[in-house]
Structure formats: structure tokens, C-alpha cells
PDB file of N, CA and C in Angstrom:
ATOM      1  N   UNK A   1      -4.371  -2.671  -2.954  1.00  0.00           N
ATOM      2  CA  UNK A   1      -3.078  -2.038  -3.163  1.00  0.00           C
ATOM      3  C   UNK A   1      -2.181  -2.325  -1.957  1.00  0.00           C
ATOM      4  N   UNK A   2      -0.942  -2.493  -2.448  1.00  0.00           N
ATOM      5  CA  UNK A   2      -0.104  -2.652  -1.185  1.00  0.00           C
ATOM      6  C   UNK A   2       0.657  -1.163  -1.291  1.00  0.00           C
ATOM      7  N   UNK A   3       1.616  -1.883   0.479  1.00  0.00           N
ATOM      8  CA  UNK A   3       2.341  -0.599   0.570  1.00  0.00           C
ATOM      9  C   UNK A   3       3.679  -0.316  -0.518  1.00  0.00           C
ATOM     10  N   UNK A   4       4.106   0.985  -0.746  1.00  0.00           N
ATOM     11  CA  UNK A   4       4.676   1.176  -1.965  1.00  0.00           C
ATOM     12  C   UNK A   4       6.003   0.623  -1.023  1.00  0.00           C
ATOM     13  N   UNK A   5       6.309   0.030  -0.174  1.00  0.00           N
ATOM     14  CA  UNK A   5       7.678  -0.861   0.093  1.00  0.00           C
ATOM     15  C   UNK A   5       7.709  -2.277  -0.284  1.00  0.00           C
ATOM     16  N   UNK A   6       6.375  -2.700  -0.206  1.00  0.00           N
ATOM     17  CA  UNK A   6       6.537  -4.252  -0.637  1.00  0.00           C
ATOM     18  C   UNK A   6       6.276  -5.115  -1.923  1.00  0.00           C
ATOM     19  N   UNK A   7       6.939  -5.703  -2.233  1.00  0.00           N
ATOM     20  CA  UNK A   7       7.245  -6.144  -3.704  1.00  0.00           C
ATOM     21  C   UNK A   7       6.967  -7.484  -3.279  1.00  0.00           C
ATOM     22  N   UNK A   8       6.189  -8.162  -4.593  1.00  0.00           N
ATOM     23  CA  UNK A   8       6.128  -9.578  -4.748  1.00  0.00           C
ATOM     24  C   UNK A   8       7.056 -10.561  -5.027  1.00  0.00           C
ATOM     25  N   UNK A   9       7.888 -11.469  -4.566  1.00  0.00           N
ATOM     26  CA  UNK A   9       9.286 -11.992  -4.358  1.00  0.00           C
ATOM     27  C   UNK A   9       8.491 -13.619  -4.506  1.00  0.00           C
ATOM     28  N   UNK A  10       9.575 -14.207  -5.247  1.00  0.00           N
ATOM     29  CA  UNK A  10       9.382 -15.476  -4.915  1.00  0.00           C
ATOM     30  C   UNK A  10      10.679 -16.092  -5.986  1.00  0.00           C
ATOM     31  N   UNK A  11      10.742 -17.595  -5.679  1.00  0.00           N
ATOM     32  CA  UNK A  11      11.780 -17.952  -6.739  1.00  0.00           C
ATOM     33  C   UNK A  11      11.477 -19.694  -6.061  1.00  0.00           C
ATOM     34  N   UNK A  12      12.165 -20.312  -6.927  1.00  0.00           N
ATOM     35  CA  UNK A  12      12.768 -22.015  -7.490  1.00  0.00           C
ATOM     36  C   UNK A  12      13.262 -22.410  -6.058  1.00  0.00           C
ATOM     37  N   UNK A  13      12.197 -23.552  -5.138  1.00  0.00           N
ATOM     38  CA  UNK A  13      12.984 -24.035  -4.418  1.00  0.00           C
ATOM     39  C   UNK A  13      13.987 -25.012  -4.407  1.00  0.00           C
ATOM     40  N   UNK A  14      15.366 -24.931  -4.017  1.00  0.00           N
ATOM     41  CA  UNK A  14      16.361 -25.558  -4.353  1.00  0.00           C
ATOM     42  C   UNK A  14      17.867 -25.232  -3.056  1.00  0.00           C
ATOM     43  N   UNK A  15      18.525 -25.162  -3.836  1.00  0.00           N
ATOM     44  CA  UNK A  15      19.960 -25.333  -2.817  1.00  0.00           C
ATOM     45  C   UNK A  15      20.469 -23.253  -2.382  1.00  0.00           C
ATOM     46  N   UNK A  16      19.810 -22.522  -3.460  1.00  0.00           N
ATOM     47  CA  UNK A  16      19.911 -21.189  -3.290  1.00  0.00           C
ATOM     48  C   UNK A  16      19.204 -20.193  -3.328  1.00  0.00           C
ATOM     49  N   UNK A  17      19.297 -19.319  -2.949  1.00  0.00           N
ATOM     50  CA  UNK A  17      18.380 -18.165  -2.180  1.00  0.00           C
ATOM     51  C   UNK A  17      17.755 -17.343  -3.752  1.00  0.00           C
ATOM     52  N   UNK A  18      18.444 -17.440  -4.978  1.00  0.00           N
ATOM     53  CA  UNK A  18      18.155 -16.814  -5.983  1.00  0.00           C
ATOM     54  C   UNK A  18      17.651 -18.117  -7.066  1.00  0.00           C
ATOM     55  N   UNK A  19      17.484 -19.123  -6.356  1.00  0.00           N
ATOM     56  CA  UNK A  19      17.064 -20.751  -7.637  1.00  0.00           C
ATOM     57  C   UNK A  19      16.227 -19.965  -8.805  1.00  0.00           C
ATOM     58  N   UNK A  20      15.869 -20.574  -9.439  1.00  0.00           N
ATOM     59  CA  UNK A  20      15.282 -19.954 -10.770  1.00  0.00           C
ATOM     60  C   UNK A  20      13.858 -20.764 -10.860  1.00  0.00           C
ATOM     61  N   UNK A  21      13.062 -20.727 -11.239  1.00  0.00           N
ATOM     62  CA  UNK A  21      12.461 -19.755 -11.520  1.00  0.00           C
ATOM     63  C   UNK A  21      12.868 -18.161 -10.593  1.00  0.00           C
ATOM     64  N   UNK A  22      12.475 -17.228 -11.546  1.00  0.00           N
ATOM     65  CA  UNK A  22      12.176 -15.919 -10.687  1.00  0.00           C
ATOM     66  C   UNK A  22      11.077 -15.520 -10.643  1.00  0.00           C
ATOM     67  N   UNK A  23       9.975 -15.443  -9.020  1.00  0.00           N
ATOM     68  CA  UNK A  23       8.781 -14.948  -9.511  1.00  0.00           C
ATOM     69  C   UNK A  23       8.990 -12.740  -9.046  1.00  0.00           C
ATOM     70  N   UNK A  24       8.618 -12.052  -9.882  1.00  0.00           N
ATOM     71  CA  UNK A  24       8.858 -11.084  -9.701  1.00  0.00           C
ATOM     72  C   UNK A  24       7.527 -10.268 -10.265  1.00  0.00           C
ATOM     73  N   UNK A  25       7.637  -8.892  -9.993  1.00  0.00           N
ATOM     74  CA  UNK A  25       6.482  -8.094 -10.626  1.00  0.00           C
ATOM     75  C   UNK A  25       6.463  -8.043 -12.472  1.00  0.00           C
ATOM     76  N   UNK A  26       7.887  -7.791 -12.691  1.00  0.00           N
ATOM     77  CA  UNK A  26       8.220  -7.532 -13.950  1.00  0.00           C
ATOM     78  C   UNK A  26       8.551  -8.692 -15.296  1.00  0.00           C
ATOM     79  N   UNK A  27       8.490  -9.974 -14.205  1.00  0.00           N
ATOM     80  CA  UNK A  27       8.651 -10.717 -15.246  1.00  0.00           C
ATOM     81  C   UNK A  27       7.633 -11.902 -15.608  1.00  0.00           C
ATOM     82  N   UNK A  28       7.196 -12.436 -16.945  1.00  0.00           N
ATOM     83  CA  UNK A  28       6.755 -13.650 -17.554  1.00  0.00           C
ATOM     84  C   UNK A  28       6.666 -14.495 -16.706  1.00  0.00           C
ATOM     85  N   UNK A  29       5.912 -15.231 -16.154  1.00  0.00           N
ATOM     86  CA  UNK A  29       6.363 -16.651 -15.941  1.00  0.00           C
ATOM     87  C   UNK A  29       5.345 -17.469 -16.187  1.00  0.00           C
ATOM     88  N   UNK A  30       5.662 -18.776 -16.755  1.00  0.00           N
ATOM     89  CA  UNK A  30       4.619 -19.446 -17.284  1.00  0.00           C
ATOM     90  C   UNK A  30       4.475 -20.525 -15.835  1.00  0.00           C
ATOM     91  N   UNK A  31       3.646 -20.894 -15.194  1.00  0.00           N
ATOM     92  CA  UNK A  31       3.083 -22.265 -14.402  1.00  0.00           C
ATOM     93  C   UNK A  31       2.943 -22.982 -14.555  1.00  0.00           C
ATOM     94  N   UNK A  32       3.655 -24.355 -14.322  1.00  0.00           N
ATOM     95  CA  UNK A  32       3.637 -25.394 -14.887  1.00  0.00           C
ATOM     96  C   UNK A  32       3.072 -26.353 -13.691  1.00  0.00           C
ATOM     97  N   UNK A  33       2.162 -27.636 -13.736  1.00  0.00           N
ATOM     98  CA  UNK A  33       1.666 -28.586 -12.912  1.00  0.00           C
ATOM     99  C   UNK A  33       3.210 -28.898 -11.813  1.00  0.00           C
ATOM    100  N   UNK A  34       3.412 -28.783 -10.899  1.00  0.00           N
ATOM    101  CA  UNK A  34       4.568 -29.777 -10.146  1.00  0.00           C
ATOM    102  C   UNK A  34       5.213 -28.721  -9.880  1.00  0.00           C
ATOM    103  N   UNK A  35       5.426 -27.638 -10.470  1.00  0.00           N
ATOM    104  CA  UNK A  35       6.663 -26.736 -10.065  1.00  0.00           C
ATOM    105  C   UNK A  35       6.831 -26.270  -8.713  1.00  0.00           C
ATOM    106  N   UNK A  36       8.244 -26.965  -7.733  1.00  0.00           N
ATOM    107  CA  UNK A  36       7.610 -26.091  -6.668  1.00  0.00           C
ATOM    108  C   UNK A  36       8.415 -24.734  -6.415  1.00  0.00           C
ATOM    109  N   UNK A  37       8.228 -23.674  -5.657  1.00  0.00           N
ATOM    110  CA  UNK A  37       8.391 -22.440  -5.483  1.00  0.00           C
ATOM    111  C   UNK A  37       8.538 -21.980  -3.868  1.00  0.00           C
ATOM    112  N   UNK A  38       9.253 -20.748  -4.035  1.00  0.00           N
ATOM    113  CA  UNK A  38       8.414 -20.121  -2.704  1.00  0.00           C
ATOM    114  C   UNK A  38       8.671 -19.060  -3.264  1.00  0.00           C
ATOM    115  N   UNK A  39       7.397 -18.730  -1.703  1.00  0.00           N
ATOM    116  CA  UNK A  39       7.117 -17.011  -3.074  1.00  0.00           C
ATOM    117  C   UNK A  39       6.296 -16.066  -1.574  1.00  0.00           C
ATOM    118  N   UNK A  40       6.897 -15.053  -1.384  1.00  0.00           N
ATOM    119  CA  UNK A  40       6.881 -14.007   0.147  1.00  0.00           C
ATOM    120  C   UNK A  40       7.314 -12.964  -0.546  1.00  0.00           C
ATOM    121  N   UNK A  41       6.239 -12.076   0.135  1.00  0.00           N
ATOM    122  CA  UNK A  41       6.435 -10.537  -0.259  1.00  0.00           C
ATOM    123  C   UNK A  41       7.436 -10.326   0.559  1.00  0.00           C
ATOM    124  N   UNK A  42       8.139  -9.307  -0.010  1.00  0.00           N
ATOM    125  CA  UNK A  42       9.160  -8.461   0.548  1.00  0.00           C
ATOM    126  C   UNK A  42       9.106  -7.287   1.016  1.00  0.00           C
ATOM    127  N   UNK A  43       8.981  -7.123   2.202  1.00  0.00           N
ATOM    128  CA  UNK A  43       8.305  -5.254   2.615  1.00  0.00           C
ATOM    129  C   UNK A  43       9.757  -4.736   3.803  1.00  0.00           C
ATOM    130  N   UNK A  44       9.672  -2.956   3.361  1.00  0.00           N
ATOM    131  CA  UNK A  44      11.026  -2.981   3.659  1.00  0.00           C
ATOM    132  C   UNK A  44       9.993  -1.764   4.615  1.00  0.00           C
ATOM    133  N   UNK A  45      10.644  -1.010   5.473  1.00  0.00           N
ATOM    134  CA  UNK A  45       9.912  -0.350   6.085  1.00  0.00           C
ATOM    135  C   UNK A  45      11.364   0.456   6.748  1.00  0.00           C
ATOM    136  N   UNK A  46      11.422   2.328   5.971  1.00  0.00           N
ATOM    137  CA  UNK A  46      12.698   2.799   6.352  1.00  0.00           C
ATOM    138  C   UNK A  46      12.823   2.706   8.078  1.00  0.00           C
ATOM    139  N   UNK A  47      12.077   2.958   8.926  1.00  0.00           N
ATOM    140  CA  UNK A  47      12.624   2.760  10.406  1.00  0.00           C
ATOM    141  C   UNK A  47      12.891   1.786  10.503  1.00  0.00           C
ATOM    142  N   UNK A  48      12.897   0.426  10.174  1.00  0.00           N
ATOM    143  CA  UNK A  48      13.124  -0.787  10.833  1.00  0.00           C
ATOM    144  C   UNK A  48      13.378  -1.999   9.916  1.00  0.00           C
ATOM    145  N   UNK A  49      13.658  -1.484   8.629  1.00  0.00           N
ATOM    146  CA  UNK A  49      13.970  -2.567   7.947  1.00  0.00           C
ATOM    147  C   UNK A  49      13.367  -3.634   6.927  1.00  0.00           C
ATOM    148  N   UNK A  50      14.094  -4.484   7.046  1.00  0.00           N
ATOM    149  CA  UNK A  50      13.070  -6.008   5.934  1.00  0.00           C
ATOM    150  C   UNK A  50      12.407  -6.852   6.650  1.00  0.00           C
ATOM    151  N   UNK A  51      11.474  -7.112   6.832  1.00  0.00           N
ATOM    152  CA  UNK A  51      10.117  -8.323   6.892  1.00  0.00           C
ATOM    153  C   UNK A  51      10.059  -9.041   5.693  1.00  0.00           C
ATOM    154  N   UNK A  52      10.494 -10.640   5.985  1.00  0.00           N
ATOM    155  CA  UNK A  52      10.444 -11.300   4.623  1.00  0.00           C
ATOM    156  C   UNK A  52       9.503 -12.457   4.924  1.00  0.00           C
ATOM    157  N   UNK A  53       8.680 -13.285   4.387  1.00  0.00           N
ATOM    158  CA  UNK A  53       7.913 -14.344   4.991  1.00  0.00           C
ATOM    159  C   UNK A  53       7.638 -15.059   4.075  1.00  0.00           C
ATOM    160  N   UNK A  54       7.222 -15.992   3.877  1.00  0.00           N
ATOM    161  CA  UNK A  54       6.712 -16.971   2.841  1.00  0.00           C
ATOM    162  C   UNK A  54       6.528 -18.291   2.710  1.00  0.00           C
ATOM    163  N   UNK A  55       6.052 -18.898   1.611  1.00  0.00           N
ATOM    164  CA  UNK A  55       5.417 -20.379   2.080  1.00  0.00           C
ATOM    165  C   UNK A  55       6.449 -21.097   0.577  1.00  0.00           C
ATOM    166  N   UNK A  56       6.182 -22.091   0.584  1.00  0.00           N
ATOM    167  CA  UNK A  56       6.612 -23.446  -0.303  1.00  0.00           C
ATOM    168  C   UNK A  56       5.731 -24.132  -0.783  1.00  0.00           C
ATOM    169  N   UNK A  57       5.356 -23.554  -1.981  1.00  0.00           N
ATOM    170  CA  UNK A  57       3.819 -24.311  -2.631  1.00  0.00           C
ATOM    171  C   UNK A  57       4.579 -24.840  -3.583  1.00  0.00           C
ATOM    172  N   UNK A  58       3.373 -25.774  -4.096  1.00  0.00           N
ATOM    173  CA  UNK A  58       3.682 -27.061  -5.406  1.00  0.00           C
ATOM    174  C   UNK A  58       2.345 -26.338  -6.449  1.00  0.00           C
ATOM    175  N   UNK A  59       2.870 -26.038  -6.918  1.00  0.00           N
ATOM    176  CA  UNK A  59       1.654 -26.174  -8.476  1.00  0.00           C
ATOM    177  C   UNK A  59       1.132 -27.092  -9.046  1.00  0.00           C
ATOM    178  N   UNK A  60      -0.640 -26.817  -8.663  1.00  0.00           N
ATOM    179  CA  UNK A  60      -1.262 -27.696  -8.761  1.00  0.00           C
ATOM    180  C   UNK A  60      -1.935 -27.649 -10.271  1.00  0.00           C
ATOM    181  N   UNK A  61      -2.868 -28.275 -11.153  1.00  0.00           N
ATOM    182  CA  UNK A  61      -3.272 -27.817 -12.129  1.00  0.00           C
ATOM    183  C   UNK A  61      -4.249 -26.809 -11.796  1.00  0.00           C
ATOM    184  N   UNK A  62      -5.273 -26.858 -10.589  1.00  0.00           N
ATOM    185  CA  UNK A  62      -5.826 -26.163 -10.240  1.00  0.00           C
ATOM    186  C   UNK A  62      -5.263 -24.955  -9.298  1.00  0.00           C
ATOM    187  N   UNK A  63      -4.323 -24.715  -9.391  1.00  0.00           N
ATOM    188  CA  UNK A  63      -3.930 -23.600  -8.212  1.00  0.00           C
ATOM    189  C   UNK A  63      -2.579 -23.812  -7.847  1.00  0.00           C
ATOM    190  N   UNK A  64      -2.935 -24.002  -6.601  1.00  0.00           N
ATOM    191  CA  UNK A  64      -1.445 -24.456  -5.572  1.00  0.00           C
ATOM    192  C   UNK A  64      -1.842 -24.889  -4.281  1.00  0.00           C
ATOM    193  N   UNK A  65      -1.058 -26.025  -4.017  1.00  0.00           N
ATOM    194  CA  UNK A  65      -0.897 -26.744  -2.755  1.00  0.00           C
ATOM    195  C   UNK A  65       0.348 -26.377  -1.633  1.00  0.00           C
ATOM    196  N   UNK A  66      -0.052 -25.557  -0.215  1.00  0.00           N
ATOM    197  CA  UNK A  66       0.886 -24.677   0.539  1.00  0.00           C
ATOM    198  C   UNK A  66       1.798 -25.993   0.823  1.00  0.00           C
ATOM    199  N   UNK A  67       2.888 -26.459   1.040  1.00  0.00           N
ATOM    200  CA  UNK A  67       3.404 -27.148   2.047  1.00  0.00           C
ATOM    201  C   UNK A  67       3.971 -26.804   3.050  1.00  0.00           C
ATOM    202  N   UNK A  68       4.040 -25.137   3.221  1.00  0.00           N
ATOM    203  CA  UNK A  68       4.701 -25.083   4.550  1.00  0.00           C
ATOM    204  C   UNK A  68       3.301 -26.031   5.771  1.00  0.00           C
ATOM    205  N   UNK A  69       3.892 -26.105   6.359  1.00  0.00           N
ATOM    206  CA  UNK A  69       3.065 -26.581   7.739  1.00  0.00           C
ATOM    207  C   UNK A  69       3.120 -25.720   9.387  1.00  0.00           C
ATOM    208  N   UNK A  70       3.933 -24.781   9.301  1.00  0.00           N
ATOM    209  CA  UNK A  70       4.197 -23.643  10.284  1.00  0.00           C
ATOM    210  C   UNK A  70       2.909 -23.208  10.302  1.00  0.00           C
ATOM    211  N   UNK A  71       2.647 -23.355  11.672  1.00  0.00           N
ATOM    212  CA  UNK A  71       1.593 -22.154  12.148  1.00  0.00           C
ATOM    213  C   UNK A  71       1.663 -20.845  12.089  1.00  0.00           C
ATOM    214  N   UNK A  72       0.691 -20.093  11.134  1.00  0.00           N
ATOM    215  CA  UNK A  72       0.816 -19.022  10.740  1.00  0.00           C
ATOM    216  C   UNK A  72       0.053 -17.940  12.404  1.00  0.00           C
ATOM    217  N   UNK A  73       1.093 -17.613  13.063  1.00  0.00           N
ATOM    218  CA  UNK A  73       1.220 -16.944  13.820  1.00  0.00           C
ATOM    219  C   UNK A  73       2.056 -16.038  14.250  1.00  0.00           C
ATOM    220  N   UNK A  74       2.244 -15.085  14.621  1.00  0.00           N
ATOM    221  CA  UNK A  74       2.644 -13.840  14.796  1.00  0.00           C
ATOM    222  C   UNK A  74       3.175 -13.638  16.153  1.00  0.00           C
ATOM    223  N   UNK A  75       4.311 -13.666  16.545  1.00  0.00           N
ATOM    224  CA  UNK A  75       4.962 -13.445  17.906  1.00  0.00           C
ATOM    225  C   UNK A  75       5.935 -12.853  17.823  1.00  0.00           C
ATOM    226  N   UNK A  76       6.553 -12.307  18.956  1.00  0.00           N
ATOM    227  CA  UNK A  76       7.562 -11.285  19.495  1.00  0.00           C
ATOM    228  C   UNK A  76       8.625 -12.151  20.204  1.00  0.00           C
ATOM    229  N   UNK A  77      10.222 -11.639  19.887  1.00  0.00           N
ATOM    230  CA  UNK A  77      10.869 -12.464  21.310  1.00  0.00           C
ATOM    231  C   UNK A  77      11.867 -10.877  21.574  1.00  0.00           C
ATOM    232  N   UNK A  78      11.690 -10.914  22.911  1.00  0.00           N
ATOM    233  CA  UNK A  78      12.804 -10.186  23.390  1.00  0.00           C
ATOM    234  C   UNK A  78      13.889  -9.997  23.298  1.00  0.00           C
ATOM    235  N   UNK A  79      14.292  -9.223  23.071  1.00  0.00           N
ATOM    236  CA  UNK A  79      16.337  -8.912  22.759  1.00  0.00           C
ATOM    237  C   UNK A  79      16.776  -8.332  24.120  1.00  0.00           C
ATOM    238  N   UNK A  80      18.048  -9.022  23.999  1.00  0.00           N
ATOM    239  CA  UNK A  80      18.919  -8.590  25.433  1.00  0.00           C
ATOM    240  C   UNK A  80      18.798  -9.572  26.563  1.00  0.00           C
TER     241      UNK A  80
END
């Protein structure tokens, strides 16, 4: 179970932030071989806001292939 702030988000990579496909909790979507996507939970957290993250996979017949290549690591930078 996740936390009741974060929702499963994803959509159609392309030229805009809403491309289509939509991957969402509530809706259909069928998977097709090649399609690529990105797709990051969305967790909102009332003291501090949105945390958004996510990768750029290709649909594979078997699954999915990640293409981000970012090191999945976790760091801090200072403000001010």
C-alpha cells in the first residue's frame, strides 16, 4: 500500500507534459510492444509539497526496457 498522497502518474513521451497516452489509476490502458512512456508516482506531502520522479521506458513484449540512464541516487543541495 502506498501513502494515501501518492498517485500513479505517467503519460506519452513527446513534446508535452500531458502527451497521451494517460497512464492513471482510473483509466484502461492497453500496452502495446514499442510504446514509449514515462510513468512517476506523484506524492504530495501537505508540509512540503510535490516529489515527482520517474523513468522513460519502451514497452517491451515482455515487460519494459528503463531508458533513463540517471543514477538512481538520492541527494540534497543547499538553498541560499
Amino acid at each position: 500500500m502506498t501513502s494515501e498522497y501518492t498517485r500513479v502518474r505517467g503519460h506519452g513521451l513527446g513534446l508535452y507534459v500531458d502527451g497521451r497516452p494517460a497512464v492513471l489509476e482510473d483509466v484502461d490502458l492497453d500496452l502495446e510492444p514499442d510504446m514509449t512512456l514515462v510513468v512517476h508516482p506523484n506524492t504530495y506531502h501537505p508540509e512540503v509539497g510535490y516529489f515527482v520522479h520517474g523513468d522513460s521506458v519502451r514497452v517491451t513484449p515482455g515487460g519494459c526496457e528503463v531508458l533513463t540512464r540517471t543514477a538512481r541516487q538520492l541527494f540534497s543541495v543547499a538553498l541560499g
